[in-house]
PDB file of N, CA and C in Angstrom:
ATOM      1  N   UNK A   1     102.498 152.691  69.020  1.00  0.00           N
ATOM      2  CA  UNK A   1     103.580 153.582  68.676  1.00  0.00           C
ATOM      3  C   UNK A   1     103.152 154.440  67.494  1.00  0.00           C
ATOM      4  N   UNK A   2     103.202 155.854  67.793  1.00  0.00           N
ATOM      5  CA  UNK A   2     103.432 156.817  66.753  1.00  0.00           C
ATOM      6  C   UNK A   2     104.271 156.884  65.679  1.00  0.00           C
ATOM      7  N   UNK A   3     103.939 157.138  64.243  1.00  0.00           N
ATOM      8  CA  UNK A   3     105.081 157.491  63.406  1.00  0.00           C
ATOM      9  C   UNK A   3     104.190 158.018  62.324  1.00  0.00           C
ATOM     10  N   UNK A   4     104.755 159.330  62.605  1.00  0.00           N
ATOM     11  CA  UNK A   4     104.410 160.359  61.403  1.00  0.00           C
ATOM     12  C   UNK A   4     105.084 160.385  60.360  1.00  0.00           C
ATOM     13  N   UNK A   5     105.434 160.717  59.058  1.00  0.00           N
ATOM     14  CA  UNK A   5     105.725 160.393  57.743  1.00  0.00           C
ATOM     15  C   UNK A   5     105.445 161.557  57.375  1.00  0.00           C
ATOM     16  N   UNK A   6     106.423 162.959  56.784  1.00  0.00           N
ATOM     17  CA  UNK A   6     106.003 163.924  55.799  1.00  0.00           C
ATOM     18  C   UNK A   6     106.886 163.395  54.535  1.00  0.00           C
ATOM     19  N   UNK A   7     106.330 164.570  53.772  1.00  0.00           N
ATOM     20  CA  UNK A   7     106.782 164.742  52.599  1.00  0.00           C
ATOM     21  C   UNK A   7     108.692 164.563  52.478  1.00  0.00           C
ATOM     22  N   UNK A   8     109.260 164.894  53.535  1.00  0.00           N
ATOM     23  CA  UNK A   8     110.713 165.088  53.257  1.00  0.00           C
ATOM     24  C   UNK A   8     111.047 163.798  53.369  1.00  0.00           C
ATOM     25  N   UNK A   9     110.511 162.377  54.275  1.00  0.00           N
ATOM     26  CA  UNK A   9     110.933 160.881  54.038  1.00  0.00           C
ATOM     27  C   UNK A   9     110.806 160.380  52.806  1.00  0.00           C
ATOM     28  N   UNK A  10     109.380 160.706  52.023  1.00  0.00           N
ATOM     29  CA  UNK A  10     109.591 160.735  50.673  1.00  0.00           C
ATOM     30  C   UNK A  10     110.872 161.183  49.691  1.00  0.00           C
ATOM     31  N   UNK A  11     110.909 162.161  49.712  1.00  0.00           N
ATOM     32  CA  UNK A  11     112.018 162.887  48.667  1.00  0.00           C
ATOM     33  C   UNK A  11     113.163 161.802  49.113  1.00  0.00           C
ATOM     34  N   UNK A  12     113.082 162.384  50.742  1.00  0.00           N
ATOM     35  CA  UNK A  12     114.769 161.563  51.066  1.00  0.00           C
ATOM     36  C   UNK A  12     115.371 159.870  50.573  1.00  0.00           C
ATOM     37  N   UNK A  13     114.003 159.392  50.380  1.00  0.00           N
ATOM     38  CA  UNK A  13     113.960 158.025  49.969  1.00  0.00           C
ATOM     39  C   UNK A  13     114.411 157.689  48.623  1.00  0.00           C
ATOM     40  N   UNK A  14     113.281 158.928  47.920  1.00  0.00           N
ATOM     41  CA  UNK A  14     113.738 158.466  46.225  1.00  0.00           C
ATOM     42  C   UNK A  14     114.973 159.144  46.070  1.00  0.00           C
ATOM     43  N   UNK A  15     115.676 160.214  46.832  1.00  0.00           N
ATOM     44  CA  UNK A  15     116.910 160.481  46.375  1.00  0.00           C
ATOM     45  C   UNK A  15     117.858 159.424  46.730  1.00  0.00           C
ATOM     46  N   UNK A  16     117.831 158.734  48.012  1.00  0.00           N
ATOM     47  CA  UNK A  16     118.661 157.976  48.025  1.00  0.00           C
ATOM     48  C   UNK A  16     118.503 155.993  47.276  1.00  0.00           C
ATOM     49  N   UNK A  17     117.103 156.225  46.594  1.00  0.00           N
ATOM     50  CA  UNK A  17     117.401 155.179  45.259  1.00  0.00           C
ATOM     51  C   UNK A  17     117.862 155.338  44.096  1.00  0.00           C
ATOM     52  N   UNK A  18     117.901 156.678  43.650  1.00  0.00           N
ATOM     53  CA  UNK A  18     118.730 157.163  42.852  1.00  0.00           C
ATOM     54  C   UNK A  18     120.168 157.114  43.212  1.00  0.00           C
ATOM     55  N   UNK A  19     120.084 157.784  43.843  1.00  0.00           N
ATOM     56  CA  UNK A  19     121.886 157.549  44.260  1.00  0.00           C
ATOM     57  C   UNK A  19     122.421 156.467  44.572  1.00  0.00           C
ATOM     58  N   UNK A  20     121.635 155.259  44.980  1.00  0.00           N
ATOM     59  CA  UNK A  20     122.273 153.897  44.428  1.00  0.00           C
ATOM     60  C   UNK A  20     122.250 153.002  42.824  1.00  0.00           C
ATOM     61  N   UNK A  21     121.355 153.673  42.296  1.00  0.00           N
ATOM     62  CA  UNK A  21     121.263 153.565  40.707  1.00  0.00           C
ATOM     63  C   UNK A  21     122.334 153.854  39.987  1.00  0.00           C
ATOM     64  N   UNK A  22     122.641 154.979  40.409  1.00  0.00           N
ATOM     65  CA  UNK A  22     124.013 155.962  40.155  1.00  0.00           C
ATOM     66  C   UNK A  22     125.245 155.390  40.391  1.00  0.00           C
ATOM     67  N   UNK A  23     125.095 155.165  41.649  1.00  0.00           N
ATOM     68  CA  UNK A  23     126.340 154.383  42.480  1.00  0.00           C
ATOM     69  C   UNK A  23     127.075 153.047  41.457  1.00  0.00           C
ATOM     70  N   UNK A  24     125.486 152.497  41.268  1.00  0.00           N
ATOM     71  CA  UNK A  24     126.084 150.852  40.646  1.00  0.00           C
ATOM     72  C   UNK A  24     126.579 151.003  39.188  1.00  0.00           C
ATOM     73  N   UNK A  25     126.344 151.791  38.814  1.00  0.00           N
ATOM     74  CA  UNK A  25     126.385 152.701  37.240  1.00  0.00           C
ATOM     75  C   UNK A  25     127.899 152.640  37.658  1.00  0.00           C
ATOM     76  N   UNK A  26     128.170 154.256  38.758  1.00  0.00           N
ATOM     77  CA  UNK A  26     129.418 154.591  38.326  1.00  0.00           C
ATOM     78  C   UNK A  26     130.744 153.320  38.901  1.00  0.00           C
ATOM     79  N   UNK A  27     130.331 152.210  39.242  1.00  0.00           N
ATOM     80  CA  UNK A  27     131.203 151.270  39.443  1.00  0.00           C
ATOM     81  C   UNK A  27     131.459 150.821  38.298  1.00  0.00           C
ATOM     82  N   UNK A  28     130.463 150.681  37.856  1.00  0.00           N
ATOM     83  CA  UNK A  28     130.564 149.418  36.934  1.00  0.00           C
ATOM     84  C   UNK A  28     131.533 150.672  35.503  1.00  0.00           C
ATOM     85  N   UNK A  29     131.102 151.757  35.559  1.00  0.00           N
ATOM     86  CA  UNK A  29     132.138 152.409  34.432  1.00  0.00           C
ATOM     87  C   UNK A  29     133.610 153.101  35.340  1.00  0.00           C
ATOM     88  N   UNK A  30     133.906 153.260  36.048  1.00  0.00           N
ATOM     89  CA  UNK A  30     134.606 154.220  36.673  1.00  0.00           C
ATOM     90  C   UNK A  30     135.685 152.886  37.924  1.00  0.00           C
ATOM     91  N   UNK A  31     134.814 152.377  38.286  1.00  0.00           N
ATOM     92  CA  UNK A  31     135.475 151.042  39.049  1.00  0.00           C
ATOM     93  C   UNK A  31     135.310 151.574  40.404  1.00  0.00           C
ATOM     94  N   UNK A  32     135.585 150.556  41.674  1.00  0.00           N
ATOM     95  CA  UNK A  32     135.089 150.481  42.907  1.00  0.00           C
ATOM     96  C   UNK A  32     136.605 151.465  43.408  1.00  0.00           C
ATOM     97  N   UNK A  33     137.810 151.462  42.901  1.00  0.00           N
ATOM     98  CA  UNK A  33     138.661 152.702  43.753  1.00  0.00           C
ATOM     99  C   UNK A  33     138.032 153.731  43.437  1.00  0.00           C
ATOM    100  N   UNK A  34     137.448 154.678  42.232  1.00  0.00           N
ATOM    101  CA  UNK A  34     137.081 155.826  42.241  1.00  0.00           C
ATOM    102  C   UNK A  34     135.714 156.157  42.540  1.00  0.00           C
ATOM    103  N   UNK A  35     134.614 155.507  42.115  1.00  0.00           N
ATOM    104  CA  UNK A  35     133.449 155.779  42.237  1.00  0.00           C
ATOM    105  C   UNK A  35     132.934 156.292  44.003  1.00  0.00           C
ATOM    106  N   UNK A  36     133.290 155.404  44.449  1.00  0.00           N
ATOM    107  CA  UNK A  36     132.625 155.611  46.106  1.00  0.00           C
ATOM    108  C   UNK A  36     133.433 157.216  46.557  1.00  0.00           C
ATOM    109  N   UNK A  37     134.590 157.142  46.096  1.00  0.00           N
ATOM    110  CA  UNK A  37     135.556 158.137  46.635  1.00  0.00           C
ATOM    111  C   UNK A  37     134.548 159.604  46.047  1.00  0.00           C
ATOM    112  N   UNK A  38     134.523 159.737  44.843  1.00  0.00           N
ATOM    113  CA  UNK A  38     133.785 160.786  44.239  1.00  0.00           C
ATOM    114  C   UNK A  38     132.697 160.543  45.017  1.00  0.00           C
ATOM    115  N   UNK A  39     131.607 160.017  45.187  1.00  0.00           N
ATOM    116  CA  UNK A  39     130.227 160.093  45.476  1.00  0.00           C
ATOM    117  C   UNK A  39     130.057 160.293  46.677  1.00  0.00           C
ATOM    118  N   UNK A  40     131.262 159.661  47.747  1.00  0.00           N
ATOM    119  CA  UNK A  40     131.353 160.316  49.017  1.00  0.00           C
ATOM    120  C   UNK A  40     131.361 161.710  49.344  1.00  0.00           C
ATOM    121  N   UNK A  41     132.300 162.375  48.704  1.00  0.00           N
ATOM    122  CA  UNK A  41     132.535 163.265  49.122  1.00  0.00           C
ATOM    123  C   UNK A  41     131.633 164.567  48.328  1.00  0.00           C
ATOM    124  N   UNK A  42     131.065 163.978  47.223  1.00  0.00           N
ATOM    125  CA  UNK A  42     130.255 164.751  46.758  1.00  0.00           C
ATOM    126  C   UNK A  42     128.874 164.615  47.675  1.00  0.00           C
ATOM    127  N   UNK A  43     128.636 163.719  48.134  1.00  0.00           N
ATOM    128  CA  UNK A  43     127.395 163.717  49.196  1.00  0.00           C
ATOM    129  C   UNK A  43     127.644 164.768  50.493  1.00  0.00           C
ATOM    130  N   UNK A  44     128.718 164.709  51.060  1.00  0.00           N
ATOM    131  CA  UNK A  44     129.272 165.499  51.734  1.00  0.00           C
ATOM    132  C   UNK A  44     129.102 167.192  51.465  1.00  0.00           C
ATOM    133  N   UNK A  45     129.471 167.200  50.617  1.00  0.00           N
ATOM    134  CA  UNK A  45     129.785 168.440  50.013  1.00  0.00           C
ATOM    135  C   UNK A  45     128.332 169.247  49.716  1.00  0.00           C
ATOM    136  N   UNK A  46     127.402 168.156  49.182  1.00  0.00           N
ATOM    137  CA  UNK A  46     126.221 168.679  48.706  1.00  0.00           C
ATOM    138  C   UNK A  46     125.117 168.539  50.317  1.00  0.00           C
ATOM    139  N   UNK A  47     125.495 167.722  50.979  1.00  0.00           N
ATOM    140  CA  UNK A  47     124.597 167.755  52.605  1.00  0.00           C
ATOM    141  C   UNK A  47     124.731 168.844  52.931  1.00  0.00           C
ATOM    142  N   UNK A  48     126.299 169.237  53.136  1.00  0.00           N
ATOM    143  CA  UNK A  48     126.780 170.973  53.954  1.00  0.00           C
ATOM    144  C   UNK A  48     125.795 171.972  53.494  1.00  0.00           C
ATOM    145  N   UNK A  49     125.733 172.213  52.110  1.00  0.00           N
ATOM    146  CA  UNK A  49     125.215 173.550  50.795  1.00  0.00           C
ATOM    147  C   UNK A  49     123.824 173.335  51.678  1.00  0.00           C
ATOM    148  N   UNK A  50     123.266 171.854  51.299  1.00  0.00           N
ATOM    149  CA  UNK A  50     121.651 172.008  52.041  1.00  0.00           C
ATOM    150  C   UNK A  50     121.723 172.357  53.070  1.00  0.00           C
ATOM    151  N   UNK A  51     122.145 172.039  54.084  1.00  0.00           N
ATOM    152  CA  UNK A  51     122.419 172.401  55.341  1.00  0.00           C
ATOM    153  C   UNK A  51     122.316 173.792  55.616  1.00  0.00           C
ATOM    154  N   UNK A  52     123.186 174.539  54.772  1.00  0.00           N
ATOM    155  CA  UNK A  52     123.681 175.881  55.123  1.00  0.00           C
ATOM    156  C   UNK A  52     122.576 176.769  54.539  1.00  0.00           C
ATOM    157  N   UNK A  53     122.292 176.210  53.369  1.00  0.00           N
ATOM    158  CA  UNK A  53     121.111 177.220  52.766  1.00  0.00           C
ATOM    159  C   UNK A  53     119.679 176.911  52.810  1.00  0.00           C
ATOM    160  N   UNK A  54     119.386 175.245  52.542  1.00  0.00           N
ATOM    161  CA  UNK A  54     117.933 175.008  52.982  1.00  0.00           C
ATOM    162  C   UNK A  54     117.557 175.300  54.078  1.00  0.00           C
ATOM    163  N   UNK A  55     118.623 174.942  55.420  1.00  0.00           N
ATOM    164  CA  UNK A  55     118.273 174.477  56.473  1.00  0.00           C
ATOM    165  C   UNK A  55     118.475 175.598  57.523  1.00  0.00           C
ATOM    166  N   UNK A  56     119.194 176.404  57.007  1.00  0.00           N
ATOM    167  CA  UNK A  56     119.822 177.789  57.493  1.00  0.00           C
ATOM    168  C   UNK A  56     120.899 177.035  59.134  1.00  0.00           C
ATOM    169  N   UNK A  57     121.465 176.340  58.482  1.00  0.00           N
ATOM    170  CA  UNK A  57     122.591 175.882  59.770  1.00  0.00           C
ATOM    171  C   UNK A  57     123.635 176.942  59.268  1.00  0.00           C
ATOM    172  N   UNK A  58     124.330 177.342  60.555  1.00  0.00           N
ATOM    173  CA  UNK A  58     125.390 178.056  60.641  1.00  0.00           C
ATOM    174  C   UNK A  58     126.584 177.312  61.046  1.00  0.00           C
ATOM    175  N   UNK A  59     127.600 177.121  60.454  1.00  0.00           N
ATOM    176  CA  UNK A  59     129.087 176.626  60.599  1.00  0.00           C
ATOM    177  C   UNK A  59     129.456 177.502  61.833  1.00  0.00           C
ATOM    178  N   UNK A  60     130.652 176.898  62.800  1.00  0.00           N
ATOM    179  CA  UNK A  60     130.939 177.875  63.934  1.00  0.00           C
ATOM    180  C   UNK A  60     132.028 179.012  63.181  1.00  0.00           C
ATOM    181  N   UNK A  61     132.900 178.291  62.354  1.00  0.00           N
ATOM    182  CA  UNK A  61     133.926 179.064  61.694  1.00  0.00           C
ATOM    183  C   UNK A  61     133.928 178.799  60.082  1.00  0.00           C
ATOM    184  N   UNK A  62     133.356 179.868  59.418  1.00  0.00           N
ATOM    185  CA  UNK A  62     132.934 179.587  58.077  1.00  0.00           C
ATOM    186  C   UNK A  62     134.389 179.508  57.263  1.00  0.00           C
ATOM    187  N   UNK A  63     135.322 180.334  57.982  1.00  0.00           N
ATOM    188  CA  UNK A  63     137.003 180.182  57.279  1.00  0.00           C
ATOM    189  C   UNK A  63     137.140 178.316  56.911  1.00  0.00           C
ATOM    190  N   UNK A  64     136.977 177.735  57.953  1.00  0.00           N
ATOM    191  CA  UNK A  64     137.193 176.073  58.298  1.00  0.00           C
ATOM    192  C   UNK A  64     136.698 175.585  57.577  1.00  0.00           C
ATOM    193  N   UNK A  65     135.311 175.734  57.387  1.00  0.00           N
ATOM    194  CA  UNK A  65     133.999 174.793  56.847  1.00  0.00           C
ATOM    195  C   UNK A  65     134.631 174.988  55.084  1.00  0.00           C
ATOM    196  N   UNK A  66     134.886 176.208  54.980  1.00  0.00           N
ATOM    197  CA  UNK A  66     135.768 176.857  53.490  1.00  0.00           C
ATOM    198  C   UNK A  66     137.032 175.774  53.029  1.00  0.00           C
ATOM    199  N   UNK A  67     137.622 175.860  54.211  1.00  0.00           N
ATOM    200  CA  UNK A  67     139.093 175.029  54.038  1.00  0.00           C
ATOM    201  C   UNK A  67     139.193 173.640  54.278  1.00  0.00           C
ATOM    202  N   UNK A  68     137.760 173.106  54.663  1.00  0.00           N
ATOM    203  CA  UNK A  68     137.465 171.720  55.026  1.00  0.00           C
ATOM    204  C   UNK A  68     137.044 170.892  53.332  1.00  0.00           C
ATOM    205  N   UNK A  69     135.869 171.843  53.004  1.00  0.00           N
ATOM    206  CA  UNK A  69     135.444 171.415  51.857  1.00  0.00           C
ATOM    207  C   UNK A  69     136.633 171.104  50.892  1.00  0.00           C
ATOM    208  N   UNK A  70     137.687 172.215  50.479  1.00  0.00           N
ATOM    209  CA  UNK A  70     138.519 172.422  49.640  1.00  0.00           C
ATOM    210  C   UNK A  70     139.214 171.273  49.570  1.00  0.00           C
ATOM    211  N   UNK A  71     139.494 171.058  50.673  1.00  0.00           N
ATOM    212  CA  UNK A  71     140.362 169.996  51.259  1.00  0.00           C
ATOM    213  C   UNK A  71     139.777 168.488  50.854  1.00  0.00           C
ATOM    214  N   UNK A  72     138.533 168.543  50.960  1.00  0.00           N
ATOM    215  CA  UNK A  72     137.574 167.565  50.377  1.00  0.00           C
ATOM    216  C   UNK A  72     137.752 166.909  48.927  1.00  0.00           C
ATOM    217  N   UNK A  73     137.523 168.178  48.467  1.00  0.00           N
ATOM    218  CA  UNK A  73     137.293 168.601  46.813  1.00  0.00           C
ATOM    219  C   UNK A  73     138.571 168.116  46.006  1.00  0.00           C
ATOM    220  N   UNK A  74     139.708 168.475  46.802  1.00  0.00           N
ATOM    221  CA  UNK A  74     141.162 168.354  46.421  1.00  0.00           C
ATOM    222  C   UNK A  74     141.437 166.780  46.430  1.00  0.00           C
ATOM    223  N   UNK A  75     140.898 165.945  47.540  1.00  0.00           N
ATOM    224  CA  UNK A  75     141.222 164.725  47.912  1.00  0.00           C
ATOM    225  C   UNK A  75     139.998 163.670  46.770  1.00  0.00           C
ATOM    226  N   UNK A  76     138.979 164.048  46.237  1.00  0.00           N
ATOM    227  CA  UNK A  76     138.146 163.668  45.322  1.00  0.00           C
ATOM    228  C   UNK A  76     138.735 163.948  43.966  1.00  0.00           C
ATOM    229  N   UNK A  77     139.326 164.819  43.680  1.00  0.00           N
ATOM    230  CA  UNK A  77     140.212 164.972  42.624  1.00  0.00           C
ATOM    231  C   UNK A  77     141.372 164.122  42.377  1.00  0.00           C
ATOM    232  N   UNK A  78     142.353 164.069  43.624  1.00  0.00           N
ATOM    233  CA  UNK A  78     143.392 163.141  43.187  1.00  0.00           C
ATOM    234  C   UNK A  78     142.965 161.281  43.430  1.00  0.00           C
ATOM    235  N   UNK A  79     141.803 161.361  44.131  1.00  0.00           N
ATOM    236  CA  UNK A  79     141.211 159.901  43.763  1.00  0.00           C
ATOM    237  C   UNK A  79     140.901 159.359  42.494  1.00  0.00           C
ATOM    238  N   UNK A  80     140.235 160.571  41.592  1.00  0.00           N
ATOM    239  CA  UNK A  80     139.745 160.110  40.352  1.00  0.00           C
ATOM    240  C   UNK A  80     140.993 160.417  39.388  1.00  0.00           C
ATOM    241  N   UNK A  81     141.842 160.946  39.499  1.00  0.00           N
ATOM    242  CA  UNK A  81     143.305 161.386  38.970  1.00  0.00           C
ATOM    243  C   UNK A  81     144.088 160.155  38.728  1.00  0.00           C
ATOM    244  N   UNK A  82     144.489 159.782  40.390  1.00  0.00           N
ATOM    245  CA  UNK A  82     145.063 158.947  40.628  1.00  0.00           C
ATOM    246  C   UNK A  82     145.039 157.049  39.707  1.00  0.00           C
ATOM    247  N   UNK A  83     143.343 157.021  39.329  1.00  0.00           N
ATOM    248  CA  UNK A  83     142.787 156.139  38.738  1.00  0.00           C
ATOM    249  C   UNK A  83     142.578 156.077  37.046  1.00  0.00           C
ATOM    250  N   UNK A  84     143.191 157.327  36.630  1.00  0.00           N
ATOM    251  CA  UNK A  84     143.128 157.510  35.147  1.00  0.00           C
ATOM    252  C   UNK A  84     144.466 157.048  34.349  1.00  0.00           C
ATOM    253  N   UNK A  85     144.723 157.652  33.277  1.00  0.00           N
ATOM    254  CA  UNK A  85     145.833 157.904  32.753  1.00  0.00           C
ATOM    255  C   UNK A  85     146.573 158.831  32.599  1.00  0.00           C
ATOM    256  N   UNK A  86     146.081 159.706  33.485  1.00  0.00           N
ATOM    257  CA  UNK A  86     147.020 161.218  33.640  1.00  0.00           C
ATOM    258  C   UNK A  86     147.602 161.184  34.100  1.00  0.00           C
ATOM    259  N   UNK A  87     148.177 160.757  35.190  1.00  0.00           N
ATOM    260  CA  UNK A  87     149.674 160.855  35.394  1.00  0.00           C
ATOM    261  C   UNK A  87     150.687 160.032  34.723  1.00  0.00           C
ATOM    262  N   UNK A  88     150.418 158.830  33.865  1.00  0.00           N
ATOM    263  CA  UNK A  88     151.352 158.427  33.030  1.00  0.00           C
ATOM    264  C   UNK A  88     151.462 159.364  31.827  1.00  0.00           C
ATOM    265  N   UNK A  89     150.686 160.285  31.551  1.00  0.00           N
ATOM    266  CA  UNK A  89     150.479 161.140  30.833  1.00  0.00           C
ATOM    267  C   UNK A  89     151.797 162.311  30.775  1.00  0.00           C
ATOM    268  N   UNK A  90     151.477 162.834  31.650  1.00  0.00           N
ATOM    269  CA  UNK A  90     152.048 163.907  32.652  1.00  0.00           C
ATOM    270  C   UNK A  90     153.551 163.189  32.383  1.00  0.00           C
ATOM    271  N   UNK A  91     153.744 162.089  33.162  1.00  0.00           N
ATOM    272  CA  UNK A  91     154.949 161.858  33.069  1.00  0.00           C
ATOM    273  C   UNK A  91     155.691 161.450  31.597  1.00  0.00           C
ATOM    274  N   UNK A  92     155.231 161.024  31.163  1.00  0.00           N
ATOM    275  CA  UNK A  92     155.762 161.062  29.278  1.00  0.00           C
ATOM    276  C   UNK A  92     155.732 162.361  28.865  1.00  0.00           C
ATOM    277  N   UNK A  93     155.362 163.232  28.786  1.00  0.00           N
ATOM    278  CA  UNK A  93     155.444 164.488  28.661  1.00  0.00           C
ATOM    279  C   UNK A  93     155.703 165.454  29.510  1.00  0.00           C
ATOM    280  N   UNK A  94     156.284 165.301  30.797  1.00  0.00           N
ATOM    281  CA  UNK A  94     157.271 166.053  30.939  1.00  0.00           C
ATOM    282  C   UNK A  94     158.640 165.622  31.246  1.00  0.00           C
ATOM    283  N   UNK A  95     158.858 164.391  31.238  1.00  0.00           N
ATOM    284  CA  UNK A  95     160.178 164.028  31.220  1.00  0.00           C
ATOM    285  C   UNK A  95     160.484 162.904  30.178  1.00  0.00           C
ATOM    286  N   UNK A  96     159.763 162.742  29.112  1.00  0.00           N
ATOM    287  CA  UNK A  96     160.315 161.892  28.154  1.00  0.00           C
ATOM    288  C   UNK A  96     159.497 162.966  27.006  1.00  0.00           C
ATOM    289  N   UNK A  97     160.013 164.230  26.568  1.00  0.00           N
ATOM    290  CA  UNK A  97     159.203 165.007  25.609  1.00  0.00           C
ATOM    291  C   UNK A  97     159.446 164.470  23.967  1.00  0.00           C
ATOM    292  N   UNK A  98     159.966 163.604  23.880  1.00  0.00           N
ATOM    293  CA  UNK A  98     160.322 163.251  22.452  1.00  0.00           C
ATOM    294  C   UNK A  98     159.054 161.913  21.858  1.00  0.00           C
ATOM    295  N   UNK A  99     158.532 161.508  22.945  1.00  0.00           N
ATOM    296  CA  UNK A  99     158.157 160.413  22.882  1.00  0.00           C
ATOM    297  C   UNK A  99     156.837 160.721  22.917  1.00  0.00           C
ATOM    298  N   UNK A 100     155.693 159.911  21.257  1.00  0.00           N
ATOM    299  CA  UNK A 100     154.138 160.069  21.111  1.00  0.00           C
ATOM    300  C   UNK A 100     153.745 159.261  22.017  1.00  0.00           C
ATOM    301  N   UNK A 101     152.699 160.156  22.619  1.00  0.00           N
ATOM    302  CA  UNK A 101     151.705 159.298  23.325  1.00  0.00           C
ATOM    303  C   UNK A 101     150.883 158.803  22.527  1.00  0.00           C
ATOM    304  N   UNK A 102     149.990 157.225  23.088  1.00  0.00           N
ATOM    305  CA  UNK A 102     148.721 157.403  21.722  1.00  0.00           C
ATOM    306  C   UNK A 102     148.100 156.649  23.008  1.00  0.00           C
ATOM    307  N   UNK A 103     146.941 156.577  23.128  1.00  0.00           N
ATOM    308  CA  UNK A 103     146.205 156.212  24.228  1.00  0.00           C
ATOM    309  C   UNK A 103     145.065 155.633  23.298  1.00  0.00           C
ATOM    310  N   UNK A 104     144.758 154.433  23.923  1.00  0.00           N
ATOM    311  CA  UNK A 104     144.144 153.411  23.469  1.00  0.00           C
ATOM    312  C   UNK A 104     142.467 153.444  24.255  1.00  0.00           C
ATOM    313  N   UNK A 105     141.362 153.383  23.481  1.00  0.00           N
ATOM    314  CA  UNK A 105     139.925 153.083  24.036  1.00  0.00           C
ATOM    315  C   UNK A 105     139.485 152.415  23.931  1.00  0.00           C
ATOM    316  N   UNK A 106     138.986 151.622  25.279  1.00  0.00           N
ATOM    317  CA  UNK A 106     138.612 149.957  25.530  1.00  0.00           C
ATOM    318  C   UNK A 106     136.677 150.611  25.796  1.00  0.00           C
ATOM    319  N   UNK A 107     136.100 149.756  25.038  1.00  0.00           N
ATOM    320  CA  UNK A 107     134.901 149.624  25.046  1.00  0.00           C
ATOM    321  C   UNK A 107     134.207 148.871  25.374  1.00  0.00           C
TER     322      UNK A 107
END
């Protein structure tokens, strides 16, 4: 059996040991609801770009591929949102405006 090996199994390899380096990193600071959610969709997001510009792939409807990503981008946002303190934030300040916030940092 044949198996040829270029240069791009390389790259593709060490990028994806990095990106589990990364991965175990951003668990261990960020926690297992947000981390995968961000890194998913940022893999996603960053495959398409190569795709479209390294690779010269053409989307059938670039409007979609536009409103797909966004849609992406939007749903990676309220994952890592969702997991912070901003919306208890948000909500003390806009419906309890009298009241200091003081937010506490665990190290």
């Amino acid at each position: 059996m044949y198996c040829a090996y270029s240069g791009h199994c390389r790259i593709s390899a060490g990028l994806w040991v990095i990106s589990q380096l990364l991965g175990f990193i951003a668990i261990n600071t960020i926690g297992y609801a947000v981390g995968p959610a961000i890194w998913a969709g940022t893999t996603i997001v960053v495959s398409f770009v190569w795709g479209v510009t390294l690779l010269n792939d053409k989307p059938e409807s670039i409007l979609l591929s536009v409103i797909a990503l966004c849609v992406l981008v939007l749903g990676i946002a309220t994952a890592a949102i969702c997991n912070s303190s901003l919306p208890d934030l948000i909500y003390l300040r806009l419906l309890k405006p009298g009241v200091v916030v003081v937010r506490s940092v665990c190290l």
